[in-house]
Protein backbone atom coordinates (compact mmCIF):
# COMPACT_ATOMS: atom_id res chain seq x y z
CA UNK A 1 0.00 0.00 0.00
CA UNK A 2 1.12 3.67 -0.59
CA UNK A 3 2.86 5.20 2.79
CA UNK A 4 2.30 8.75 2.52
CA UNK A 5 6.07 10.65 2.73
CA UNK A 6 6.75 13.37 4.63
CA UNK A 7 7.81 17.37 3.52
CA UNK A 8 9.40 20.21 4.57
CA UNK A 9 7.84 23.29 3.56
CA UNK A 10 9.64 25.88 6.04
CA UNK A 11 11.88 27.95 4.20
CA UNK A 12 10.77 26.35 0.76
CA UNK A 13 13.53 23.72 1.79
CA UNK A 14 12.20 19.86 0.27
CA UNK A 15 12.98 17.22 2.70
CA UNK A 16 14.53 13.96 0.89
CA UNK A 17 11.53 11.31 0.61
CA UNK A 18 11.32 10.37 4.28
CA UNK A 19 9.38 7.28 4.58
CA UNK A 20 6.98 6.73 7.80
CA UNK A 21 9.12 3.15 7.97
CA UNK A 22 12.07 5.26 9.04
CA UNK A 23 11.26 4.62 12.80
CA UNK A 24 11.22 0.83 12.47
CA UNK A 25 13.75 -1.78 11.48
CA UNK A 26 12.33 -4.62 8.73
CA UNK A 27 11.83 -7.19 10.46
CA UNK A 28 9.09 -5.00 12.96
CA UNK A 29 7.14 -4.49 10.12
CA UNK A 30 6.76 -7.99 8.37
CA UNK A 31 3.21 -8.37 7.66
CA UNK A 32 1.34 -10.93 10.10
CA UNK A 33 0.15 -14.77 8.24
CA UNK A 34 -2.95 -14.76 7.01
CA UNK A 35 -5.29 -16.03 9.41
CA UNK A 36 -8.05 -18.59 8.30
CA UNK A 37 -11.62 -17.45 7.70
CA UNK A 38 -14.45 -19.35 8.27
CA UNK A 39 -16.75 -18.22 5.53
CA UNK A 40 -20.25 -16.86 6.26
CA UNK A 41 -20.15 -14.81 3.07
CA UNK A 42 -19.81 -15.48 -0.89
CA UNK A 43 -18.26 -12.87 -2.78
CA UNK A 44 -18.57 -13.52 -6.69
CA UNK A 45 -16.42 -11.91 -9.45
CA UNK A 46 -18.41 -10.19 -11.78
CA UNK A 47 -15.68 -8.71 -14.21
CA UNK A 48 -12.05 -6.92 -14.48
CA UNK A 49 -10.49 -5.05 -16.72
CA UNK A 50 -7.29 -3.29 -16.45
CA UNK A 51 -6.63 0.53 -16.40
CA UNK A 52 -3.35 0.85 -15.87
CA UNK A 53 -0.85 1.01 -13.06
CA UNK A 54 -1.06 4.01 -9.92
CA UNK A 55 3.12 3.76 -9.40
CA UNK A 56 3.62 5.71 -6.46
CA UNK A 57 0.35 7.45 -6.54
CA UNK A 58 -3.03 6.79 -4.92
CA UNK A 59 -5.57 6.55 -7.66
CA UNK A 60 -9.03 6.41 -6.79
CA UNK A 61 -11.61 5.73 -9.14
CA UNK A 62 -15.03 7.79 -8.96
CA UNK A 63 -18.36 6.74 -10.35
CA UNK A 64 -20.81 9.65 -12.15
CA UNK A 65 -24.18 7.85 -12.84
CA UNK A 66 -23.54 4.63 -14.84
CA UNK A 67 -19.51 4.99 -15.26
CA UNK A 68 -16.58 5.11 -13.70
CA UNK A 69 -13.89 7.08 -14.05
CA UNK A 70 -10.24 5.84 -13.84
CA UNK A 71 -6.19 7.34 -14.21
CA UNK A 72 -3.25 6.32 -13.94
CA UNK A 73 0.11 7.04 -13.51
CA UNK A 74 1.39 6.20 -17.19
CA UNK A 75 -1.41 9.10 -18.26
CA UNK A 76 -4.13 7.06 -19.57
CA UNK A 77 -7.84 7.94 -18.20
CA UNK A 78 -10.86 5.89 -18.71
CA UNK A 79 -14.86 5.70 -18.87
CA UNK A 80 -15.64 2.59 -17.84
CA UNK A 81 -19.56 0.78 -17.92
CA UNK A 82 -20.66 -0.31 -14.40
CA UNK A 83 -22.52 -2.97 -15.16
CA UNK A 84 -20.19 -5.11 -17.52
CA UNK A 85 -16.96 -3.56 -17.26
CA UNK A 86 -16.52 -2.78 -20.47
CA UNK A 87 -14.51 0.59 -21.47
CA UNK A 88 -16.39 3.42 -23.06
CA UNK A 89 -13.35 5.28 -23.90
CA UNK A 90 -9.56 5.46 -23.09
CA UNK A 91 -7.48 8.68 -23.72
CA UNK A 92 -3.79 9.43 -22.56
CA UNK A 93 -2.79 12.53 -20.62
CA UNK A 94 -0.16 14.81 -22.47
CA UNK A 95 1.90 13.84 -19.15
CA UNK A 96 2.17 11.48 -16.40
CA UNK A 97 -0.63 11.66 -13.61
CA UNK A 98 -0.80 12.28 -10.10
CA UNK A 99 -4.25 12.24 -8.93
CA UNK A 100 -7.13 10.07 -9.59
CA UNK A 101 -9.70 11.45 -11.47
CA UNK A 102 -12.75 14.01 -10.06
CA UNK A 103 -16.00 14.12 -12.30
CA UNK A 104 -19.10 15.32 -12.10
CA UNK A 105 -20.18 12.79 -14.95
CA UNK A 106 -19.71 15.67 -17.51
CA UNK A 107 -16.75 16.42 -17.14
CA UNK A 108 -13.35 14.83 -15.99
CA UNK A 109 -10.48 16.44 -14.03
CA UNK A 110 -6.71 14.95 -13.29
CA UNK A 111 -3.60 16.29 -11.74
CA UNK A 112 0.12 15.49 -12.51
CA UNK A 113 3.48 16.25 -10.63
CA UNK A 114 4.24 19.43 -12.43
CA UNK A 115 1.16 21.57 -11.74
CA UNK A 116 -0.73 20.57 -15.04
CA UNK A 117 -4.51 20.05 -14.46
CA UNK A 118 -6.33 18.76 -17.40
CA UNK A 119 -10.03 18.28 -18.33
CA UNK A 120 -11.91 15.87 -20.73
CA UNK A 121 -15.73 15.75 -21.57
CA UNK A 122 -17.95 12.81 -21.21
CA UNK A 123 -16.55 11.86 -24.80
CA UNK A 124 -13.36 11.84 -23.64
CA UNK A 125 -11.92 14.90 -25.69
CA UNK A 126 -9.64 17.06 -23.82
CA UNK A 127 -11.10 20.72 -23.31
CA UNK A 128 -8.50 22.80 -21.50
CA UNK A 129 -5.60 22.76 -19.28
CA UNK A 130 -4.29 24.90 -16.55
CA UNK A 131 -1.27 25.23 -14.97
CA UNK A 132 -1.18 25.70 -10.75
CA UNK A 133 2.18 25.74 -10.20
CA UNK A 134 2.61 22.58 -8.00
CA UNK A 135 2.37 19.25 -7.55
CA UNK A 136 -1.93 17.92 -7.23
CA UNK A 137 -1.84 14.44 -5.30
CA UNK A 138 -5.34 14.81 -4.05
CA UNK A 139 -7.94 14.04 -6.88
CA UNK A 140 -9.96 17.17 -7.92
CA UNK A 141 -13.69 18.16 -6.77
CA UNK A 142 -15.95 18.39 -9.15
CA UNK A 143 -19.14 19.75 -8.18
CA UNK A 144 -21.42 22.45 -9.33
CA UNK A 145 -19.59 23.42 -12.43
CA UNK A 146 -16.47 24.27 -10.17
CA UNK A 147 -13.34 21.70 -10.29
CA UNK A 148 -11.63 22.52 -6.69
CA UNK A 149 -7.63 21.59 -7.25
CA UNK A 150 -5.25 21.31 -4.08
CA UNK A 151 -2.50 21.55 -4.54
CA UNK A 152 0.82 20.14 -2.49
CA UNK A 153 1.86 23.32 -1.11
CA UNK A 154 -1.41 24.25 0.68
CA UNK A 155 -3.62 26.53 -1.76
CA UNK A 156 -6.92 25.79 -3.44
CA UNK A 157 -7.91 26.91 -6.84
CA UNK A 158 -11.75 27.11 -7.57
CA UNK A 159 -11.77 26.52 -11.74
CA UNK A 160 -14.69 26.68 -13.99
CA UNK A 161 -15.41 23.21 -14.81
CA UNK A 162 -16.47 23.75 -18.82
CA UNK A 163 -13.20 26.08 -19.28
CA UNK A 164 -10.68 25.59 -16.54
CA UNK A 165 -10.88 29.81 -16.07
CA UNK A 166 -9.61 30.99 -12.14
CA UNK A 167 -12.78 31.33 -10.13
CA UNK A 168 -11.26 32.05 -6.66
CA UNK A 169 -7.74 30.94 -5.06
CA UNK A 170 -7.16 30.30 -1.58
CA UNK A 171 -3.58 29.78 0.00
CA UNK A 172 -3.48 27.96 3.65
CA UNK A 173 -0.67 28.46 6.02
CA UNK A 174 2.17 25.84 5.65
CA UNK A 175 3.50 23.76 8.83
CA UNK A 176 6.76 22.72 8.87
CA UNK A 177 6.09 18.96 8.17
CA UNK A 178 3.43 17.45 6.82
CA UNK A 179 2.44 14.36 4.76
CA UNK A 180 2.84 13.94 1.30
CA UNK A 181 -0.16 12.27 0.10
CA UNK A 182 -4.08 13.12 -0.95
CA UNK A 183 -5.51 15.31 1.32
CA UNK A 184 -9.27 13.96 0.73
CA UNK A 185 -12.25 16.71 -0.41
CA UNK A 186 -15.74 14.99 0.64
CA UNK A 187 -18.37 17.59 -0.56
CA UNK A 188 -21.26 17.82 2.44
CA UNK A 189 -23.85 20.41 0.56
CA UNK A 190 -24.61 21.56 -3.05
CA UNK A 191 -22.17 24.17 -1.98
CA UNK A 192 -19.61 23.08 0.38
CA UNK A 193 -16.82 20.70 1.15
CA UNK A 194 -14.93 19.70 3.87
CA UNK A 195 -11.39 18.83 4.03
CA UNK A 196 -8.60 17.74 6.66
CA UNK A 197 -5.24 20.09 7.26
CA UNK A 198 -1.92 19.83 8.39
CA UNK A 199 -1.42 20.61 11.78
CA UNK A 200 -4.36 18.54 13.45
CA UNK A 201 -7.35 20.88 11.78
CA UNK A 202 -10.37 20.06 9.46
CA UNK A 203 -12.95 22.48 7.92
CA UNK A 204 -16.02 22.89 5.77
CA UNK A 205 -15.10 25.48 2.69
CA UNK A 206 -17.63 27.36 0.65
CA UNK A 207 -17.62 25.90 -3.11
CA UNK A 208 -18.46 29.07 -4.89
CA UNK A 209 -16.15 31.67 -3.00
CA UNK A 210 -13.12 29.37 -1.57
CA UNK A 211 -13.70 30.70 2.18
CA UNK A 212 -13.39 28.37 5.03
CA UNK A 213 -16.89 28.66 6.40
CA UNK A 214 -15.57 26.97 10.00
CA UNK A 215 -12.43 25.06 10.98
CA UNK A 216 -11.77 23.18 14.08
CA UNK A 217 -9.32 21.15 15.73
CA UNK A 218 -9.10 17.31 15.86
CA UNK A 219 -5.37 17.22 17.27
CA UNK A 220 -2.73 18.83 18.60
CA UNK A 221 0.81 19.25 17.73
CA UNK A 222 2.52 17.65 20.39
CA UNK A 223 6.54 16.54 21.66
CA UNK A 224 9.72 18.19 20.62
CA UNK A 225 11.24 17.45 17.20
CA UNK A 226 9.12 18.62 13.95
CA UNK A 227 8.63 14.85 12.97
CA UNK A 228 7.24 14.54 16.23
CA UNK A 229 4.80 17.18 16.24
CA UNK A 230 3.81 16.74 12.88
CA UNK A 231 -0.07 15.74 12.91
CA UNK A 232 -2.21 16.20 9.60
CA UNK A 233 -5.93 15.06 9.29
CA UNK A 234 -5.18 14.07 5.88
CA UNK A 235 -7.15 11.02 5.27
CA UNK A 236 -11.01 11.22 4.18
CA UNK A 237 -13.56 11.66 6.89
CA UNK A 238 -16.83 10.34 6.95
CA UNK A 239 -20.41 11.33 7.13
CA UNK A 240 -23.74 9.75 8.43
CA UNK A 241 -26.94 12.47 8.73
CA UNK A 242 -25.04 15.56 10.98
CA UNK A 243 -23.05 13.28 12.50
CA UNK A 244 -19.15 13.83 10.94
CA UNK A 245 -16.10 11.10 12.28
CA UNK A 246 -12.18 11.83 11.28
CA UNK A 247 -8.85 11.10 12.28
CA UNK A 248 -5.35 12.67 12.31
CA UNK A 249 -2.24 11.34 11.70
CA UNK A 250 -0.07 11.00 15.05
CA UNK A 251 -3.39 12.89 16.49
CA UNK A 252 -6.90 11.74 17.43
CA UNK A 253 -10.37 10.35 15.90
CA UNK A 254 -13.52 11.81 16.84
CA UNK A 255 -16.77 11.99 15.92
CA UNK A 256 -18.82 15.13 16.19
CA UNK A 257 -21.79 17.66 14.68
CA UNK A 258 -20.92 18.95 10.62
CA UNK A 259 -23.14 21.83 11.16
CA UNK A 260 -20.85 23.32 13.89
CA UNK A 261 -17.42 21.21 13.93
CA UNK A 262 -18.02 20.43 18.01
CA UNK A 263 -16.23 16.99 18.59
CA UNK A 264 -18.70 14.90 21.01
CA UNK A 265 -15.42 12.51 21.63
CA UNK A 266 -11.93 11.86 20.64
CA UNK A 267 -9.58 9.26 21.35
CA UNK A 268 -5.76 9.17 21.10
CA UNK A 269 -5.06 7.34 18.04
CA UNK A 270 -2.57 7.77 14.63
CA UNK A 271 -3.79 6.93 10.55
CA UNK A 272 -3.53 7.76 7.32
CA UNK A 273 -6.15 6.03 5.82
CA UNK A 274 -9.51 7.12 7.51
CA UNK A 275 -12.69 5.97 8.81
CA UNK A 276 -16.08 4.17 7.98
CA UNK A 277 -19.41 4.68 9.77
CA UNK A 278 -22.11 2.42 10.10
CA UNK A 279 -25.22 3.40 12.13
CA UNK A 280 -23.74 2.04 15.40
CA UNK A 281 -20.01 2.33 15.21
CA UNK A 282 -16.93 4.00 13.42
CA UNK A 283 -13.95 1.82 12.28
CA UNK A 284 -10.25 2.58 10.94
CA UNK A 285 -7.24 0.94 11.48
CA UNK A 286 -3.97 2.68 12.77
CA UNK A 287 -0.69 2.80 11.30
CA UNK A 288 0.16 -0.97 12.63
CA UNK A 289 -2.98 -2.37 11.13
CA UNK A 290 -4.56 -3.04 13.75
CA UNK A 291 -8.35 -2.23 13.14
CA UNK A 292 -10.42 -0.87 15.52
CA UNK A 293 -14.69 0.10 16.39
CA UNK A 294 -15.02 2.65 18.58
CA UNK A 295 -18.90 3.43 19.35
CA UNK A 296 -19.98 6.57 16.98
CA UNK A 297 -22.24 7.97 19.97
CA UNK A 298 -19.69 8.15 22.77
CA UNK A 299 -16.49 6.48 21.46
CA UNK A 300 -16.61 3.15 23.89
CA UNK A 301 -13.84 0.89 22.28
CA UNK A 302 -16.18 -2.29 21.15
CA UNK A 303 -13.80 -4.39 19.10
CA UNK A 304 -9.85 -4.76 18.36
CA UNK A 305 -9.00 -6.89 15.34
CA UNK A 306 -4.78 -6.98 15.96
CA UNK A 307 -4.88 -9.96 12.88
CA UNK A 308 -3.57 -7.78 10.05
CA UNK A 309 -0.63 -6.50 11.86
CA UNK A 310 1.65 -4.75 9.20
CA UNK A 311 -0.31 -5.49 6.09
CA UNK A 312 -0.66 -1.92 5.47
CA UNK A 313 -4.35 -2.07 5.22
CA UNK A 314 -6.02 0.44 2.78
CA UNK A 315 -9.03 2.95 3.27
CA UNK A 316 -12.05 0.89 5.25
CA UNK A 317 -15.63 0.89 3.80
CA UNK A 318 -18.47 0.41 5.90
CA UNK A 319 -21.43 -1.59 3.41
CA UNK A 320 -24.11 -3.62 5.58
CA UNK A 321 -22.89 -5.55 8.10
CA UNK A 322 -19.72 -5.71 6.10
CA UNK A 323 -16.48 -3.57 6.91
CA UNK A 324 -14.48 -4.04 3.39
CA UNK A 325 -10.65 -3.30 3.15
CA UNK A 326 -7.76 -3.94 0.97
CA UNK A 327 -4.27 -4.76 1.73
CA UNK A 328 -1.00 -4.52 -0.02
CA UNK A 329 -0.45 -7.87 -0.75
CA UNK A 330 -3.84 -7.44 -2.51
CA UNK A 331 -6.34 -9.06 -0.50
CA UNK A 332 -9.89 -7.64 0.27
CA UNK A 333 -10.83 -8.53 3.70
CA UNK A 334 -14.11 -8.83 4.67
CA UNK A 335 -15.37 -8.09 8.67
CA UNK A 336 -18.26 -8.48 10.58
CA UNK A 337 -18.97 -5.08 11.73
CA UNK A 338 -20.36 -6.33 15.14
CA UNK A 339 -17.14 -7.92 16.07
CA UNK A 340 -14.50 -7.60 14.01
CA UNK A 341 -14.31 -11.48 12.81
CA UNK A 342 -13.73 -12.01 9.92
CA UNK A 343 -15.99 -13.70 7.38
CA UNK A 344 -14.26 -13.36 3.74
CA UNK A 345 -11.33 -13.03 1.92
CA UNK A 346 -10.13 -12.57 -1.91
CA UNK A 347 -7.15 -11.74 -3.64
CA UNK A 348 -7.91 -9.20 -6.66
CA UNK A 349 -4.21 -9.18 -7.63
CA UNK A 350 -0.86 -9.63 -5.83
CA UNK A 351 -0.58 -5.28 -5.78
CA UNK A 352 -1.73 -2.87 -2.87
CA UNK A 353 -5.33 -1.65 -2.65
CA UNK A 354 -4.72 1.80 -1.13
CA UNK A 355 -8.23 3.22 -1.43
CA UNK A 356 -11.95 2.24 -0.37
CA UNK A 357 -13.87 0.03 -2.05
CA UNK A 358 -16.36 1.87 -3.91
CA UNK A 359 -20.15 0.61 -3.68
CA UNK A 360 -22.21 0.99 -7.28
CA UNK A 361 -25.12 -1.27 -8.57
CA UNK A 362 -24.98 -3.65 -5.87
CA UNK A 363 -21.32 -4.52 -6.32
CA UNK A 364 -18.32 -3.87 -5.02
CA UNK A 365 -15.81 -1.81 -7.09
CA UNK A 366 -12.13 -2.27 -6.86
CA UNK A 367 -8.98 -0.58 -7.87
CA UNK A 368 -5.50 -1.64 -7.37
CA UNK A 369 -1.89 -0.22 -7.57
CA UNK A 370 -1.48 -2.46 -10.79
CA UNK A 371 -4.37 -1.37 -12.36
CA UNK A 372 -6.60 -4.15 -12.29
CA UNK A 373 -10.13 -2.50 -11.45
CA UNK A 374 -12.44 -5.16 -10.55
CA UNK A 375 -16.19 -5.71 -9.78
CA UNK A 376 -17.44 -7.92 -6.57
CA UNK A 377 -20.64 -9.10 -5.36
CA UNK A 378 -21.64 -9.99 -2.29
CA UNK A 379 -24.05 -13.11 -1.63
């Protein structure tokens, strides 16, 4: 699975690709045996195609009514039928991709390395291009005929979705270290996203003007050395009704009200890669892999799987009574959300899945760092 890397940003001074396995010697981090499952649950394949490999980046698809939208790292992006897999249309980038693809279903927006932030229509022709200056690893919002770009360095760039024109920019204060990975943009209203920061924060911002409507706290820098203090909400948080759960890297999850930002609860706790509600409970799974379901109303711990230890599990999906979650051997695990047992398992490929399943016509949608995207169905 992709390990998010770490920056420096004072002084416009790049630190040298720190890895988060820096702090532990190999053999700490050899991923635990696969434990057997006693099977309560089918999962058929339905199809697979292949849409080319992520390399270092996290590339998660998106569906727009009946298609799904896929990049890759080699440039190619692709409209691809729900129901039967088949591809609608593959073009290439000019250059080499960063993000995974944002799309409103009309139109289709990807990031590379360099600043360049192309768009294609629903037909797959390319319609403009703009350049922001630096390097887009989270995938582009497309919502309301505004594509929202972040970029690596901390500033936001409203563009008009049919011609890629400067709407609004807005530039957020750097901290000295943070992660270099997708910093996840969930919209919450026709007008309005929210989206984790560096330096423990989250916030809703206004989709037509760029402003930060309210920001709160989830964590707090904390210990001596930057690498130490470093805490970035940086991983997607989740949404049920009002109620909004997130976590921070070397921080806290919580769960609290979207309307206001108030945290009900938080709990000491370190990830990358996100929670998953269900009506009950909120899961994620910490930087060992050890998975955990904290209760959404009052954060009671109610279940510690420790079975995955250093498989570098992926984003978690909450579907049913099913938590669903990739690993980077590429395995899907599946868990009974009441207590953590599992109850399936399949290999899509032998290559990480770093993001959430994604749930479409009753199946189970699947990309992985190779490129296979695959369809699953539940029984």
């Amino acid at each position: 699975m992709y390990r998010p890397m770490i920056r420096v940003v004072a002084l416009s001074i790049l630190l040298a690709s720190i890895g988060l396995t820096a702090c532990s010697s190999s053999n700490k981090r050899e991923p635990s045996k696969l434990v057997s499952v006693e099977e309560k649950l089918s999962v058929t394949s339905v199809w697979s195609t292949s849409v080319g490999k992520s390399d270092t980046f996290v590339m998660r698809p998106v569906v727009a009514g009946d298609y799904i939208y896929t990049s890759a790292g080699n440039g190619l992006v692709s409209k691809i039928d729900i129901l039967s897999g088949k591809r609608v249309w593959e073009v290439k980038a000019p250059t080499e991709l960063s993000s995974g693809p944002g799309s409103d279903g009309n139109v289709v927006v990807v990031g590379t390395t360099k600043g360049l932030v192309y768009a294609f229509n629903s037909q797959g022709e390319k319609i403009w291009e703009e350049n922001v200056g630096s390097e887009v690893l989270t995938e582009p919002l497309v919502l309301g005929g505004v594509a929202v770009v972040r970029t690596i360095d901390n500033r936001f760039f409203g563009l008009d979705a049919k011609t890629g024109k400067r709407r609004w920019t807005y530039l957020r204060p750097q901290t000295a270290l943070a992660l270099r990975t997708s910093f996840a943009m969930v919209p919450v209203a026709a007008d309005a996203y929210i989206t984790g920061f560096s330096g423990g924060k989250l916030g809703v911002m206004g989709l037509s003007s760029g402003n930060v409507l309210w920001e709160t706290s989830l964590a707090y820098p904390k210990g001596f050395s930057e690498i130490e203090r470093m805490t970035d909400v940086a991983a997607r948080p989740s949404l049920i009704g009002r109620r909004l759960c997130a976590v921070a890297f070397q921080g806290r999850i919580g769960c609290g009200d979207i309307n206001t930002g108030n945290f009900l609860w938080t709990k000491d706790f370190s990830s990358y890669t996100g929670t998953a509600q269900s009506q009950e409970f909120v899961f994620a799974a910490d930087e060992k892999s050890h998975v955990v379901a904290y209760r959404a109303d009052d954060g009671v711990e109610v279940w510690r799987n420790e079975t995955m230890t250093w498989r570098d599990v992926g984003e978690p999906l909450s579907v049913g009574r099913l938590l669903v979650m990739g690993d980077k051997q590429g395995y899907l695990h599946f868990l009974e959300q009441s207590s953590g047992k599992p109850v399936a398992r399949i290999r899509v490929d032998s290559s990480a899945i770093s993001a959430a399943p994604i749930v479409a016509s009753g199946m189970l949608i699947v990309q992985t760092r190779s490129g296979s995207l695959a369809a699953y169905r539940p029984n």
